[in-house]
Protein backbone atom coordinates (compact mmCIF):
# COMPACT_ATOMS: atom_id res chain seq x y z
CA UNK A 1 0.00 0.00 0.00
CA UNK A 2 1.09 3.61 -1.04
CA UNK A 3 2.22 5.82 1.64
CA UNK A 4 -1.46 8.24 0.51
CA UNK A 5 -2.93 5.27 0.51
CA UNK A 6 -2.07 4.73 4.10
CA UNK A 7 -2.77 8.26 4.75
CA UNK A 8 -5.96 8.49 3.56
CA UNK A 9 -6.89 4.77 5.05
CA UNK A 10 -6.23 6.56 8.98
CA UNK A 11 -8.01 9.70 7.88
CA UNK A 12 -10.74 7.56 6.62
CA UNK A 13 -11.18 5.52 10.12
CA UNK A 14 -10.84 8.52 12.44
CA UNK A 15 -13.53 10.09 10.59
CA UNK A 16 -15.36 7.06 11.40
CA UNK A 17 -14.28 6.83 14.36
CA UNK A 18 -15.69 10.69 15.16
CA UNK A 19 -19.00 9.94 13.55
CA UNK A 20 -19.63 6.90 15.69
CA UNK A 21 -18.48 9.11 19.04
CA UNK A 22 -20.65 11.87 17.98
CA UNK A 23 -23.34 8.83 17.33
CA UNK A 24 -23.09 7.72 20.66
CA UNK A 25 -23.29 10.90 22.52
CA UNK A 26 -26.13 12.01 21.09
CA UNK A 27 -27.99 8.45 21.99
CA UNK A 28 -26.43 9.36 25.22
CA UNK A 29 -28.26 12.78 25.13
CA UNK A 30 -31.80 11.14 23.58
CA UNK A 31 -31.73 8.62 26.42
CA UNK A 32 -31.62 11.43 28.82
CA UNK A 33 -34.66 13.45 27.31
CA UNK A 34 -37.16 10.34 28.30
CA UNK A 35 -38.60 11.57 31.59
CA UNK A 36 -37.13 15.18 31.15
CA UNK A 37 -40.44 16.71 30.45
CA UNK A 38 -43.22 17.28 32.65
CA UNK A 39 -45.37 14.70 33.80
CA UNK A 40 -42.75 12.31 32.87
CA UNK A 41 -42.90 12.92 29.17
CA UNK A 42 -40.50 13.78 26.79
CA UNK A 43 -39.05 17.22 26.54
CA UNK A 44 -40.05 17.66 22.43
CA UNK A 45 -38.11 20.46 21.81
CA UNK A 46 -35.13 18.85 23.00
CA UNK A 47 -35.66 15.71 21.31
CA UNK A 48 -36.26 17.20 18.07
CA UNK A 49 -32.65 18.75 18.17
CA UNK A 50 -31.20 16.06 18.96
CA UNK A 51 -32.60 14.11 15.59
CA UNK A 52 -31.87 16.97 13.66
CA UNK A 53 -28.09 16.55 15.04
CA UNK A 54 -27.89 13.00 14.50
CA UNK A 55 -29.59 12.99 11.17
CA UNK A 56 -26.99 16.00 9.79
CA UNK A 57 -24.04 13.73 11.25
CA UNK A 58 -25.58 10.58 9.38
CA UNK A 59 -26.02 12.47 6.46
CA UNK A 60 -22.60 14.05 6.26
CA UNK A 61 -21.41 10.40 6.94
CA UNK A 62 -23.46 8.93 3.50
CA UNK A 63 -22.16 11.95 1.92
CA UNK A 64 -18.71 11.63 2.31
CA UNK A 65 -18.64 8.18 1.45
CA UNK A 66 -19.77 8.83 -1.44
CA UNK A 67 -17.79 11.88 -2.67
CA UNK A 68 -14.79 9.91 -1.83
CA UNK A 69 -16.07 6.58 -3.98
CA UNK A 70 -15.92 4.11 -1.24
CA UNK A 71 -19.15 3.57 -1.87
CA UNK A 72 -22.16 4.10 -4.71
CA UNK A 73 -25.39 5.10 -3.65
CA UNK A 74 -26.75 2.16 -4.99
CA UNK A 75 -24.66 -0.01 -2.63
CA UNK A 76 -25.58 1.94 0.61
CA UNK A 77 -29.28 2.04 -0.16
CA UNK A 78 -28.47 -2.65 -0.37
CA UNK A 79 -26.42 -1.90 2.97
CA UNK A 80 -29.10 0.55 4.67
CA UNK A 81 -31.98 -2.45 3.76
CA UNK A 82 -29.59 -5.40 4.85
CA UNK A 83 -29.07 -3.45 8.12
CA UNK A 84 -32.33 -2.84 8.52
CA UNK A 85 -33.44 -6.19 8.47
CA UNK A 86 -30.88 -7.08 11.08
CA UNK A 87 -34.08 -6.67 14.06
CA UNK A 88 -35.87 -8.32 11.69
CA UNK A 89 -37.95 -6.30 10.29
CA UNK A 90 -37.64 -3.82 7.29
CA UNK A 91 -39.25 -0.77 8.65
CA UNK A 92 -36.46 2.01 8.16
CA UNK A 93 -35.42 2.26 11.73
CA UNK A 94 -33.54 0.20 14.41
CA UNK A 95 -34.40 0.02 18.16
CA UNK A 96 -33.12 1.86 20.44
């Protein structure tokens, strides 16, 4: 493997690695809004943010992959359904 090669291979895995930190705190931060509102609800306002966060650091993660070729769109949308069916059902989400 090329030395840019190499480079590129670490700069590709720390930004990974960032996007899956930033992943987790913000689960981190959702699992704290349950019983933050009143009556034991869920502060809304809150919550929203935080799915506007994590959806801007999922899509900047899609995106980069592929500007940088690693991946075609066609081959995340097979990867988003395969992963999708991992809880068994296809339903564009995955529990919590």
């Amino acid at each position: 493997m090329s030395l840019i090669n190499w480079i590129f291979d670490i700069y590709q895995h720390t930004q990974v690695e960032k996007a899956r930190e930033e992943s987790a705190d913000l689960r981190r931060e959702l699992s704290s809004l349950k019983n933050a509102g009143s009556a034991g609800g869920v502060n809304n306002e809150k919550l929203e943010r935080a799915l506007g966060e994590l959806a801007l650091a999922t899509r900047t993660v899609q995106r980069m992959l592929l500007d940088k070729g690693i991946c075609t769109h066609e081959e995340f949308a097979a990867k988003l359904r395969e992963v999708d069916l991992e809880d068994g059902r296809s339903d564009g989400r995955l529990p919590l």
